[in-house]
PDB file of N, CA and C in Angstrom:
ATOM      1  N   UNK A   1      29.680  32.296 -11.175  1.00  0.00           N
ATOM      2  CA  UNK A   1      29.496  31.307 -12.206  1.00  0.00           C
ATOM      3  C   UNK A   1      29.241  29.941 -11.565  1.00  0.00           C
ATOM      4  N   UNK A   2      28.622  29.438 -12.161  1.00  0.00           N
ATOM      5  CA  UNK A   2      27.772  28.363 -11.404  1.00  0.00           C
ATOM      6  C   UNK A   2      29.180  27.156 -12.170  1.00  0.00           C
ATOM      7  N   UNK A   3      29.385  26.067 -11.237  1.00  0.00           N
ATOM      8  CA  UNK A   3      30.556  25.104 -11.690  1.00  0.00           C
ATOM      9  C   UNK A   3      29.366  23.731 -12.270  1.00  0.00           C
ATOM     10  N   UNK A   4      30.163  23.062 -12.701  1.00  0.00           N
ATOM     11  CA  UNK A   4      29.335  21.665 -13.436  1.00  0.00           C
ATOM     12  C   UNK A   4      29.228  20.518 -11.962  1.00  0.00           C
ATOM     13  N   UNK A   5      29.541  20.682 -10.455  1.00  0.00           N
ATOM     14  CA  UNK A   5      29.516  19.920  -9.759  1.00  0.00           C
ATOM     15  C   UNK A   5      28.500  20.479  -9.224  1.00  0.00           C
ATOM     16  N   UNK A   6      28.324  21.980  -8.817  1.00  0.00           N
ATOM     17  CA  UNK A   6      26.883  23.103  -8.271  1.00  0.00           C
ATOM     18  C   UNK A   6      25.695  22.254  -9.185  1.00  0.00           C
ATOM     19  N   UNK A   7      25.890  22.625 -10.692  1.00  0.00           N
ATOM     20  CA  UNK A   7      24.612  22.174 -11.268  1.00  0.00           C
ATOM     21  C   UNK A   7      24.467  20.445 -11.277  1.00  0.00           C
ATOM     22  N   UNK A   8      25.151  19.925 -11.118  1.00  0.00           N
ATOM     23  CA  UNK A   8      24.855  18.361 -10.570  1.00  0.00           C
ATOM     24  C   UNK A   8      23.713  18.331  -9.772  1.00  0.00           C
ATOM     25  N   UNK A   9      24.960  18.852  -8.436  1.00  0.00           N
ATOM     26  CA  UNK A   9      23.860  19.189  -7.148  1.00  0.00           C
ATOM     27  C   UNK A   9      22.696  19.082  -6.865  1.00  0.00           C
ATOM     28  N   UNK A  10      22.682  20.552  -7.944  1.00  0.00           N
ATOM     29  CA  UNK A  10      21.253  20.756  -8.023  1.00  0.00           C
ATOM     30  C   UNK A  10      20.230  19.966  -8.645  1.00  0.00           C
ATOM     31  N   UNK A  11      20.717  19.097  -9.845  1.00  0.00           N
ATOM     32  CA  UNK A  11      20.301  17.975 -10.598  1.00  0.00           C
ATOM     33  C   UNK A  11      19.937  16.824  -9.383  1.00  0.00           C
ATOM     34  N   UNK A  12      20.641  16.515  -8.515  1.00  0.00           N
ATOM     35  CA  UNK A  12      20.754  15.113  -7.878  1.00  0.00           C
ATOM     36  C   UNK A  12      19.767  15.939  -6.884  1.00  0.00           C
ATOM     37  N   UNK A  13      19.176  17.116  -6.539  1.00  0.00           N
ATOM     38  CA  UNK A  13      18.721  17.974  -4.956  1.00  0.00           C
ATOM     39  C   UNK A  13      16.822  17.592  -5.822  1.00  0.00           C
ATOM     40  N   UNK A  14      16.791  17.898  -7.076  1.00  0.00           N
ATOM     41  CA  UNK A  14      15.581  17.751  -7.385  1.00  0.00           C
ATOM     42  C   UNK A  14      14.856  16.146  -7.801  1.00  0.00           C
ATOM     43  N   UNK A  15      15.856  15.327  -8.281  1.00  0.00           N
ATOM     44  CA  UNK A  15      15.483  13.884  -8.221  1.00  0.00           C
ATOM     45  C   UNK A  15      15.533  13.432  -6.568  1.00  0.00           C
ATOM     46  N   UNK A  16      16.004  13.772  -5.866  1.00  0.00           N
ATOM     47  CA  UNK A  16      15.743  12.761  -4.528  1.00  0.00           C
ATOM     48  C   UNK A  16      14.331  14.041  -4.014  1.00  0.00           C
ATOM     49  N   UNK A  17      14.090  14.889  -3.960  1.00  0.00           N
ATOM     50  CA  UNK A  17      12.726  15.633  -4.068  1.00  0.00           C
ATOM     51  C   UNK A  17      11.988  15.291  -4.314  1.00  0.00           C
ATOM     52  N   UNK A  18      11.827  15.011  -5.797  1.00  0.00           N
ATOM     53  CA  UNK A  18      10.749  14.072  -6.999  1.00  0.00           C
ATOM     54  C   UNK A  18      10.657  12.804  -6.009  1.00  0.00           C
ATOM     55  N   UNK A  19      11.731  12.130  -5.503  1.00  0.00           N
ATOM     56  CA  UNK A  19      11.485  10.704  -5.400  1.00  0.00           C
ATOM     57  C   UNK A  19      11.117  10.631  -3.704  1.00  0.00           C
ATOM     58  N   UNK A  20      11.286  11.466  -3.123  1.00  0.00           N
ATOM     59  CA  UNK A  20      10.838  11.568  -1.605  1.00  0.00           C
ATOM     60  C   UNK A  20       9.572  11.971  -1.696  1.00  0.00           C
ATOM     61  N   UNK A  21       8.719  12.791  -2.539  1.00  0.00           N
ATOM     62  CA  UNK A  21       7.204  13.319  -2.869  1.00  0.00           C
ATOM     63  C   UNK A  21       6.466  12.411  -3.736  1.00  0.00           C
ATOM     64  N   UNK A  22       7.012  11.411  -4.669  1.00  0.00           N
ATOM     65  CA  UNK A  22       6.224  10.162  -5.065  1.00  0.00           C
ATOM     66  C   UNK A  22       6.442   8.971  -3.780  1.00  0.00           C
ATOM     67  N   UNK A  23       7.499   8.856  -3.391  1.00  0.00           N
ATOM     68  CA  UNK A  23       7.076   7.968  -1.869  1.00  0.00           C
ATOM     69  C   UNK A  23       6.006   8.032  -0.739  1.00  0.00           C
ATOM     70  N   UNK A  24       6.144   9.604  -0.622  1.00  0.00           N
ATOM     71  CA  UNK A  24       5.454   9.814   0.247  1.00  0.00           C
ATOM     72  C   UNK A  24       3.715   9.862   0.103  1.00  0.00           C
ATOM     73  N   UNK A  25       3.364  10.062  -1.445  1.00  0.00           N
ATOM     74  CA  UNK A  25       2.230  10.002  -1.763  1.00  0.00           C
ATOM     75  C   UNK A  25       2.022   8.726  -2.012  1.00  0.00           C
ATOM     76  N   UNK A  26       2.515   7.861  -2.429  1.00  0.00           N
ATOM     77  CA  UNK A  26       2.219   6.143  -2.724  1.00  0.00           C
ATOM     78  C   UNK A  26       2.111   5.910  -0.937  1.00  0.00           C
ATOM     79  N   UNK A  27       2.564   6.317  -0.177  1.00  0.00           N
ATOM     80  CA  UNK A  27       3.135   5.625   1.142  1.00  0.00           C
ATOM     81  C   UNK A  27       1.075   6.182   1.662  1.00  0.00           C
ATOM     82  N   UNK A  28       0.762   7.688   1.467  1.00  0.00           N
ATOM     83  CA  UNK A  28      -0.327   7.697   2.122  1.00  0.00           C
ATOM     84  C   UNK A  28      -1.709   6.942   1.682  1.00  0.00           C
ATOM     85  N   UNK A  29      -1.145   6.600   0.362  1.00  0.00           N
ATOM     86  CA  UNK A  29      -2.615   6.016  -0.439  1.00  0.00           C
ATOM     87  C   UNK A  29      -2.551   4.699   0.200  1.00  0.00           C
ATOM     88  N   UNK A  30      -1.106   4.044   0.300  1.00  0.00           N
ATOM     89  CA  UNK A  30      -1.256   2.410   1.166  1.00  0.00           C
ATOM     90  C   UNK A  30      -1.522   2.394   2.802  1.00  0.00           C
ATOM     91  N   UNK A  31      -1.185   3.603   3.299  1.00  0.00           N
ATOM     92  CA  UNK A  31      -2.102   3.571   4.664  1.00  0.00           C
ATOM     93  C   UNK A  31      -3.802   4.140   4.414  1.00  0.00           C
ATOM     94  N   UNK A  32      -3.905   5.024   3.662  1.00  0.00           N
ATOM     95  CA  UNK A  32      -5.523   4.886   3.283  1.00  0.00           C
ATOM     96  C   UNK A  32      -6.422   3.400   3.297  1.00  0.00           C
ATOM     97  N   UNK A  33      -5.873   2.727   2.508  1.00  0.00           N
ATOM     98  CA  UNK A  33      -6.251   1.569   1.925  1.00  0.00           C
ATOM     99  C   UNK A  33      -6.423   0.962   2.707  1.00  0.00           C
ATOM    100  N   UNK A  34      -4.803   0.640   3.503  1.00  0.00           N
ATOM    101  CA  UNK A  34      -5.099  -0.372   4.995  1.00  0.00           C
ATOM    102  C   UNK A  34      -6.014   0.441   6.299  1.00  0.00           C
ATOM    103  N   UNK A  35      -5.693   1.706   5.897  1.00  0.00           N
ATOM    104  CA  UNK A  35      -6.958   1.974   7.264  1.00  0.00           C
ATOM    105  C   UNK A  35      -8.385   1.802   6.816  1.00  0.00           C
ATOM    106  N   UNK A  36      -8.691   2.141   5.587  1.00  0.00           N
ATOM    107  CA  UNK A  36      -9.784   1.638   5.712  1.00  0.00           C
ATOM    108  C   UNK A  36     -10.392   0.425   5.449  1.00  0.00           C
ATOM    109  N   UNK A  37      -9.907  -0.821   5.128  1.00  0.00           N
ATOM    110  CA  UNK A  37      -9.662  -1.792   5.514  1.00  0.00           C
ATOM    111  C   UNK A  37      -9.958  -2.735   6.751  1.00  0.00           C
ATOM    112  N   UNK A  38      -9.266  -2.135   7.844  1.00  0.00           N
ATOM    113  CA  UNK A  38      -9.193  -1.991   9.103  1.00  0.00           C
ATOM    114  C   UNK A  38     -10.284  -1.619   9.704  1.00  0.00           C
ATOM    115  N   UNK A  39     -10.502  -0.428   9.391  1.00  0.00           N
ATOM    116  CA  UNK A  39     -12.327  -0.104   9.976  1.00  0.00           C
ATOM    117  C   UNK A  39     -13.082  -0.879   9.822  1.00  0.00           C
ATOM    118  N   UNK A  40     -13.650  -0.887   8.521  1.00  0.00           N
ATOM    119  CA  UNK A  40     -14.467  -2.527   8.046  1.00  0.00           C
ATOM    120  C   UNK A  40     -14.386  -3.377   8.834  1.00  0.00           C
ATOM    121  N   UNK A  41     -13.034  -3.835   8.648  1.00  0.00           N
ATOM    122  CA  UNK A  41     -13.304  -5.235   9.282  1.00  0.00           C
ATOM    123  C   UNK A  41     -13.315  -5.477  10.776  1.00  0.00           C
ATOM    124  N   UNK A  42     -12.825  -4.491  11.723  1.00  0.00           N
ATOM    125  CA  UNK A  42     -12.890  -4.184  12.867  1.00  0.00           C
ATOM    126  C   UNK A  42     -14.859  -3.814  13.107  1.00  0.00           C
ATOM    127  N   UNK A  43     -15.310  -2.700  12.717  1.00  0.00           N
ATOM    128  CA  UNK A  43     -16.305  -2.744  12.860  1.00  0.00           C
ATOM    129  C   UNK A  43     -17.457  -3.991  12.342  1.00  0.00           C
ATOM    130  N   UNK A  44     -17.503  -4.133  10.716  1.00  0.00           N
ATOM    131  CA  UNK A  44     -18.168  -4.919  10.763  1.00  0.00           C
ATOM    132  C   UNK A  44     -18.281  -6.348  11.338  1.00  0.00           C
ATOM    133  N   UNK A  45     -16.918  -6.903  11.928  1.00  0.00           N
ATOM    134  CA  UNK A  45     -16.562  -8.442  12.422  1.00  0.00           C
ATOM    135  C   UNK A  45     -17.249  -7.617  14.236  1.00  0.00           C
ATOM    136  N   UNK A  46     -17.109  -6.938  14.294  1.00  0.00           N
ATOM    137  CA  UNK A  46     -17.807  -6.741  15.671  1.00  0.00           C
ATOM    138  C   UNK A  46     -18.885  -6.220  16.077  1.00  0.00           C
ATOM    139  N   UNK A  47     -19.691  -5.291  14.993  1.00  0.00           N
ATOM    140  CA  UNK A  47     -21.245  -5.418  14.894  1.00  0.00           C
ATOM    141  C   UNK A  47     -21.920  -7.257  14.701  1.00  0.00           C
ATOM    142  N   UNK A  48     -21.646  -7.810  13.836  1.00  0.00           N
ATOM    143  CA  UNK A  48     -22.009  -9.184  13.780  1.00  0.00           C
ATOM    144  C   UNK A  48     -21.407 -10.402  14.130  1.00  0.00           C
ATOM    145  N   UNK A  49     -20.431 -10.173  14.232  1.00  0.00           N
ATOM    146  CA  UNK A  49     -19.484 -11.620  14.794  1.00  0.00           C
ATOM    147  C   UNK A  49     -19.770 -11.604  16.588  1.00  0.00           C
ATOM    148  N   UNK A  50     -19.913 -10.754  17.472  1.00  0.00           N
ATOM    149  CA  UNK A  50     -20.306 -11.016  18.016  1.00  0.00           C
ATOM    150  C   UNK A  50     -21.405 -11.206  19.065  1.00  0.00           C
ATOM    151  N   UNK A  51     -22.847 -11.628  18.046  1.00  0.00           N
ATOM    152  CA  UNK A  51     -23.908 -11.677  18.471  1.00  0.00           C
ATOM    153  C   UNK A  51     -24.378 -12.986  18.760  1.00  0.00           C
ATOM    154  N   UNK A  52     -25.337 -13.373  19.780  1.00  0.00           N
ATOM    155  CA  UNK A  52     -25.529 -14.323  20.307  1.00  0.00           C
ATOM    156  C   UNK A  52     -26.360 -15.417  18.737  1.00  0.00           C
ATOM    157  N   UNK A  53     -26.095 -16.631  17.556  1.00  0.00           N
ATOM    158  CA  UNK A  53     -26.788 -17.285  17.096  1.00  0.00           C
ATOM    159  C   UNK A  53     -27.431 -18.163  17.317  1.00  0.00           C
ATOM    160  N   UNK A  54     -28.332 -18.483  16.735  1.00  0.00           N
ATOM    161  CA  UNK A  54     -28.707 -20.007  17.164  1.00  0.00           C
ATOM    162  C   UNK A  54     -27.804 -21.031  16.025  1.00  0.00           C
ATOM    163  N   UNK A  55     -27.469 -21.622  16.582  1.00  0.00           N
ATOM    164  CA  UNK A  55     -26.343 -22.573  14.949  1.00  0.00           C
ATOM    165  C   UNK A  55     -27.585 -23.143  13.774  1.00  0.00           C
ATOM    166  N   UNK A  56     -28.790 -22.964  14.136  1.00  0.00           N
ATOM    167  CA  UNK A  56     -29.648 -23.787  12.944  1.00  0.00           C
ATOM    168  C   UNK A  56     -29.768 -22.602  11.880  1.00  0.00           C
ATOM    169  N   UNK A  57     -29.677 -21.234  12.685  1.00  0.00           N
ATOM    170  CA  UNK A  57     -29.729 -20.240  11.723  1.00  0.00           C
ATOM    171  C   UNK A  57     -29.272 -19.460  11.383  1.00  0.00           C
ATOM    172  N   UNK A  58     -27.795 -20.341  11.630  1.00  0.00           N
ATOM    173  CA  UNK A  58     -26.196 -19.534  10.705  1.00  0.00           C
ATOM    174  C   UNK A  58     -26.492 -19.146   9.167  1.00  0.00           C
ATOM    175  N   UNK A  59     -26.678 -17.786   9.376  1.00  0.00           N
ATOM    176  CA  UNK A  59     -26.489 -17.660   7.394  1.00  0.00           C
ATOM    177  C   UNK A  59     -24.512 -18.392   7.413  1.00  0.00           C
ATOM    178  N   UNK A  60     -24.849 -18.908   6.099  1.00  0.00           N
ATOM    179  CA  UNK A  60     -23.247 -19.342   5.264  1.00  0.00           C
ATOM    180  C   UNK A  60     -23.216 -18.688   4.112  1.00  0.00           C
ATOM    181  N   UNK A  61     -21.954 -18.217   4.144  1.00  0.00           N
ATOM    182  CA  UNK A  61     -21.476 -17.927   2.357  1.00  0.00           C
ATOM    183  C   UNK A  61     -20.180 -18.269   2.066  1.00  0.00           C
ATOM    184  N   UNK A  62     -20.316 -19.413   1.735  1.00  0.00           N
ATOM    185  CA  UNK A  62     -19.231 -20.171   1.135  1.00  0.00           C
ATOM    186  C   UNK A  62     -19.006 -20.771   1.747  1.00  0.00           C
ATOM    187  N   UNK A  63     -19.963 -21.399   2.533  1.00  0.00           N
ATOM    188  CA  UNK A  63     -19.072 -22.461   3.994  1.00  0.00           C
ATOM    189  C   UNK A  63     -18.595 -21.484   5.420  1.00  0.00           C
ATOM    190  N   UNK A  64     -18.859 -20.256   5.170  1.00  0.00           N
ATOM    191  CA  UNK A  64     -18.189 -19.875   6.425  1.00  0.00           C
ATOM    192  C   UNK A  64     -19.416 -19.178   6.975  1.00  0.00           C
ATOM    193  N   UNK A  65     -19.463 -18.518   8.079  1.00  0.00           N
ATOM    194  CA  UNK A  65     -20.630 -17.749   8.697  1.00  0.00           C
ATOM    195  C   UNK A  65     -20.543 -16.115   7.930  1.00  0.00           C
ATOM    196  N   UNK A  66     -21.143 -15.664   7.576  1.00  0.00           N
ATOM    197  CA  UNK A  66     -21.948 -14.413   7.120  1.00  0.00           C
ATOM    198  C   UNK A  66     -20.550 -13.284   7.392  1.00  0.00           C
ATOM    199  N   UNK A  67     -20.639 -13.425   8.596  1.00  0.00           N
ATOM    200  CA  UNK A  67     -20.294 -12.133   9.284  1.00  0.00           C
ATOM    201  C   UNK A  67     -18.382 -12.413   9.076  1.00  0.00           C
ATOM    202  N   UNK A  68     -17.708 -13.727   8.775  1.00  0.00           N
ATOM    203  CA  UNK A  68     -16.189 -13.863   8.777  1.00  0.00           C
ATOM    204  C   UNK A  68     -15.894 -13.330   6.691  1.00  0.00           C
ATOM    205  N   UNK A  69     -17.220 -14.257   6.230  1.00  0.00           N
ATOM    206  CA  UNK A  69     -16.768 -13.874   4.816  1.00  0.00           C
ATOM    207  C   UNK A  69     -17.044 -12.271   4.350  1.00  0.00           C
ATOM    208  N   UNK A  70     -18.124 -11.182   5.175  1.00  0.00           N
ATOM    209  CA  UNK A  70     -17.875  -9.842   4.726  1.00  0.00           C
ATOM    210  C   UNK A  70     -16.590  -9.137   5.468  1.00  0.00           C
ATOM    211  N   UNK A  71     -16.737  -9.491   6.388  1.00  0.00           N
ATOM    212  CA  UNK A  71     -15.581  -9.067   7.861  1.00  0.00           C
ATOM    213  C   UNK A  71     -14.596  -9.107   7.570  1.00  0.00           C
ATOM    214  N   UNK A  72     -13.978 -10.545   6.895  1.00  0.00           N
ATOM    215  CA  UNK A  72     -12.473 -10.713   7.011  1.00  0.00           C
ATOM    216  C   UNK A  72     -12.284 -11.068   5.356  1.00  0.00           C
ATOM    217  N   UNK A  73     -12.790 -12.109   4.506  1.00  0.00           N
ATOM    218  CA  UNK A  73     -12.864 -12.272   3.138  1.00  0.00           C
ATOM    219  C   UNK A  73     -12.604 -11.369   2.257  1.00  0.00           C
ATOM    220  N   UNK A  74     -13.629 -10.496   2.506  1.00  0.00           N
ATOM    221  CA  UNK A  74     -14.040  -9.114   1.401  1.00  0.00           C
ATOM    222  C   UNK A  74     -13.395  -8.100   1.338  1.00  0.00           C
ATOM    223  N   UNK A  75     -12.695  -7.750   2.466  1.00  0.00           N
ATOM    224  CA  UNK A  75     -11.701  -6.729   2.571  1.00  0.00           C
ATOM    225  C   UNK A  75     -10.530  -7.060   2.283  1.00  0.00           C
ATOM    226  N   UNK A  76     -10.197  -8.323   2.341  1.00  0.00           N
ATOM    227  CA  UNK A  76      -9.351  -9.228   2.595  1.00  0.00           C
ATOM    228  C   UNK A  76      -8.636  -9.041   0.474  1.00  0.00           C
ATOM    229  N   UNK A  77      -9.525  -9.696   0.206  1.00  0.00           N
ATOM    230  CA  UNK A  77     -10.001  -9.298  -1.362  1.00  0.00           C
ATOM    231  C   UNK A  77      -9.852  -8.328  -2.230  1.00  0.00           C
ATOM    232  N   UNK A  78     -10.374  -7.349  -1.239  1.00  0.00           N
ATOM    233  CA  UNK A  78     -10.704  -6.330  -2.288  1.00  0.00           C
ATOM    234  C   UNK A  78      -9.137  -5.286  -2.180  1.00  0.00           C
ATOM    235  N   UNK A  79      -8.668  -5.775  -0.600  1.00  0.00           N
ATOM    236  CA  UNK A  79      -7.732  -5.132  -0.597  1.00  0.00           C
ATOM    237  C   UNK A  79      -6.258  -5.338  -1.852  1.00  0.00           C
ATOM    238  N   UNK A  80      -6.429  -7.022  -1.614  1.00  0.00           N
ATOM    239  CA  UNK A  80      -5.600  -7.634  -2.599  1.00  0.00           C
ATOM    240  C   UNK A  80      -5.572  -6.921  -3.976  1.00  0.00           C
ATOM    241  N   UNK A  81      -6.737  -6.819  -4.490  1.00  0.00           N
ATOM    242  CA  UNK A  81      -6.851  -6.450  -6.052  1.00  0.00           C
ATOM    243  C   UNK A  81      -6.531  -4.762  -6.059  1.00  0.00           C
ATOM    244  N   UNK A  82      -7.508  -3.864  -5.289  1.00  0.00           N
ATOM    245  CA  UNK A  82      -6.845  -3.108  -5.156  1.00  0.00           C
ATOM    246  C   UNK A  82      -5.246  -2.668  -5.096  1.00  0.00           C
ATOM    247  N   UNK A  83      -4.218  -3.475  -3.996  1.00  0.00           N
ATOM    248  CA  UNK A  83      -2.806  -3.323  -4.271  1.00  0.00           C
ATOM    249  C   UNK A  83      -2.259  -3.684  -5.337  1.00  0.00           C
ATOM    250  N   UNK A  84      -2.406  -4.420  -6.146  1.00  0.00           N
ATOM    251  CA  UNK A  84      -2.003  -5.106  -7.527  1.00  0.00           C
ATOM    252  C   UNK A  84      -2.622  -3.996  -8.657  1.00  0.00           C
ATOM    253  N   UNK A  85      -3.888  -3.387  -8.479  1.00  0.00           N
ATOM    254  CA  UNK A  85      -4.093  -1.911  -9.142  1.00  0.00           C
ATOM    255  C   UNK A  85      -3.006  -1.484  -9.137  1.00  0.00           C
ATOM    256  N   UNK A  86      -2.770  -0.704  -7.577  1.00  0.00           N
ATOM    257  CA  UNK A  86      -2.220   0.407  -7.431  1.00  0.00           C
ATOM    258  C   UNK A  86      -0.535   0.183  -7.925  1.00  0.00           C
ATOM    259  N   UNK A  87      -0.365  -1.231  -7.635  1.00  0.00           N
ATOM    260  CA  UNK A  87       1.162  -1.394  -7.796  1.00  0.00           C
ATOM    261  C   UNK A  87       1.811  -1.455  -9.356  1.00  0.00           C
ATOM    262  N   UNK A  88       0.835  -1.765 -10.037  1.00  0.00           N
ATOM    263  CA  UNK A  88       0.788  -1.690 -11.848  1.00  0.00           C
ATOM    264  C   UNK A  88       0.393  -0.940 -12.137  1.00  0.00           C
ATOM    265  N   UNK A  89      -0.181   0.684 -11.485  1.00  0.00           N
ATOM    266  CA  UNK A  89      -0.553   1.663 -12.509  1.00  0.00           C
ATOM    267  C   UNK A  89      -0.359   2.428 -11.463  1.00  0.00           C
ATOM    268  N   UNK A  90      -0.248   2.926 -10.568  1.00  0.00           N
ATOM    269  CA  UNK A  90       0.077   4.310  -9.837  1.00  0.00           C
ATOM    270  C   UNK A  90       1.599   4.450  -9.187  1.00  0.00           C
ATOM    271  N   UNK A  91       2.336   2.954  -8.700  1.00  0.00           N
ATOM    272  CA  UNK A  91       3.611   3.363  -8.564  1.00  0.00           C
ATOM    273  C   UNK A  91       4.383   3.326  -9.489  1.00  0.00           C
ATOM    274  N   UNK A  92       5.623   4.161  -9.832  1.00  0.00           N
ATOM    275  CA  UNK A  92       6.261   4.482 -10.866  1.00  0.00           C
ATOM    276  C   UNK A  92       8.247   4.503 -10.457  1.00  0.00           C
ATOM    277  N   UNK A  93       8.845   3.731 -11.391  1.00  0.00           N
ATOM    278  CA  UNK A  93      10.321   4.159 -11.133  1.00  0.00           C
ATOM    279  C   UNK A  93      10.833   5.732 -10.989  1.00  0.00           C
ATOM    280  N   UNK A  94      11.788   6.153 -10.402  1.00  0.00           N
ATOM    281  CA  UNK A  94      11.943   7.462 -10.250  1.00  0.00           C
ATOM    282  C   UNK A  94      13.547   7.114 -11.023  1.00  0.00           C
ATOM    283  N   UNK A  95      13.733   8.111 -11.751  1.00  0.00           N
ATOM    284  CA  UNK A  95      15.144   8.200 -12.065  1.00  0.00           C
ATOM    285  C   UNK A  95      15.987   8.800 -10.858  1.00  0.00           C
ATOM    286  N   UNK A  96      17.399   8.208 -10.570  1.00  0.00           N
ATOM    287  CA  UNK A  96      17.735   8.627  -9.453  1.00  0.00           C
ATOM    288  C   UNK A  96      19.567   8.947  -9.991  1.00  0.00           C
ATOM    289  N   UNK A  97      19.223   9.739 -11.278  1.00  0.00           N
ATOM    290  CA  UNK A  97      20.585   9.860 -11.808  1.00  0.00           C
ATOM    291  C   UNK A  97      21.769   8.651 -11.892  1.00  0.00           C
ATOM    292  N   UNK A  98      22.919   8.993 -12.568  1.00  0.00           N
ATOM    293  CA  UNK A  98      23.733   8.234 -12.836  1.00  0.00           C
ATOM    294  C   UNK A  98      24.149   7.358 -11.843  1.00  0.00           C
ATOM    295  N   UNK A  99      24.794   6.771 -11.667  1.00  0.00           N
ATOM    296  CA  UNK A  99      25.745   5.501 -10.509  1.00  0.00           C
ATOM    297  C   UNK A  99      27.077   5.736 -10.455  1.00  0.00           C
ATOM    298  N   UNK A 100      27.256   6.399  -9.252  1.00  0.00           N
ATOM    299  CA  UNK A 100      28.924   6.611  -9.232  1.00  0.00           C
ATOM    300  C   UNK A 100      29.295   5.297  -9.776  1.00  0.00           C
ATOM    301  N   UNK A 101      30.760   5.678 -10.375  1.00  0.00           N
ATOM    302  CA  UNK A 101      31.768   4.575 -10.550  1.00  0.00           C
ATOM    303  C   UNK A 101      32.535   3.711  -9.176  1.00  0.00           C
ATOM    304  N   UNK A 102      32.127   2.308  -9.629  1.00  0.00           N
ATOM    305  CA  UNK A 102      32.071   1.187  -8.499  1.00  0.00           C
ATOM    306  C   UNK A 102      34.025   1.598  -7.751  1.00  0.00           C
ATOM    307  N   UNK A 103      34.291   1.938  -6.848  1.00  0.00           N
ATOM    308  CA  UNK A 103      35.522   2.093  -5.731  1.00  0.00           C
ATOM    309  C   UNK A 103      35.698   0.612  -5.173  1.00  0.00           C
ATOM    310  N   UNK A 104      36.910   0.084  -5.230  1.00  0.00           N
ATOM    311  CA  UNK A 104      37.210  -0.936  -4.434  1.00  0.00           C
ATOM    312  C   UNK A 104      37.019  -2.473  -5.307  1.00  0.00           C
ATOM    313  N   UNK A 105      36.563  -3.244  -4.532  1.00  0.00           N
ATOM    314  CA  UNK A 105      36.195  -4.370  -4.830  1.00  0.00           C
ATOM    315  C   UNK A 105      35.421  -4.754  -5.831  1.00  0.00           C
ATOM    316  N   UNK A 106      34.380  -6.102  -5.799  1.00  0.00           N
ATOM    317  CA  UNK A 106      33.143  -6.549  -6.302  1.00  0.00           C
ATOM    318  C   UNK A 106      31.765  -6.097  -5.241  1.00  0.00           C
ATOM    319  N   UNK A 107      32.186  -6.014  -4.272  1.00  0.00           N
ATOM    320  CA  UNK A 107      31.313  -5.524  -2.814  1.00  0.00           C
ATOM    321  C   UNK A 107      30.792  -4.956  -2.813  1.00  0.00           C
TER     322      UNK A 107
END
């Protein structure tokens, strides 16, 4: 016969499950994001950032040279909005059962 502390258990064995398998999937989508991120701007800031210009015929966008505002700006950006996506619609509270009763102090 199964006791009411067994089926707890088992209650508290499948919420930290649930909540270790939504971590771990939020955790790979934010290294996705930053790796690719990272590529971009690693590659593209070093295909063009470092090529020899002449300064009369700096493309600008926005005041800066070409190659810092796709390189570092845009990813920079897109990453931002992207996390503010992901953080308002794909991460989620996990219920993590009741709260033992507080022992001791205020501490």
């Amino acid at each position: 016969m199964v006791t009411n502390s067994e089926s707890e258990q088992s209650v508290d064995r499948r919420l930290v499950r649930s909540s270790v398998s939504q971590s771990t999937r939020e955790a790979k989508w934010i290294l996705l994001v930053w790796f690719a991120s990272f590529v971009w701007t690693l590659g593209y800031c070093t295909r063009y950032g470092y090529q020899p210009i002449d300064p009369n015929q700096l493309e600008l966008v926005m005041g800066m040279p070409h190659w810092v505002f796709w390189g570092v700006v845009m990813p920079w950006g897109t990453t931002m909005v992207v996390s503010i996506w992901f953080a308002l619609v794909c991460i989620r509270d996990d219920e993590l059962g009741e709260e033992p009763p507080a022992s001791g102090g205020d501490c």
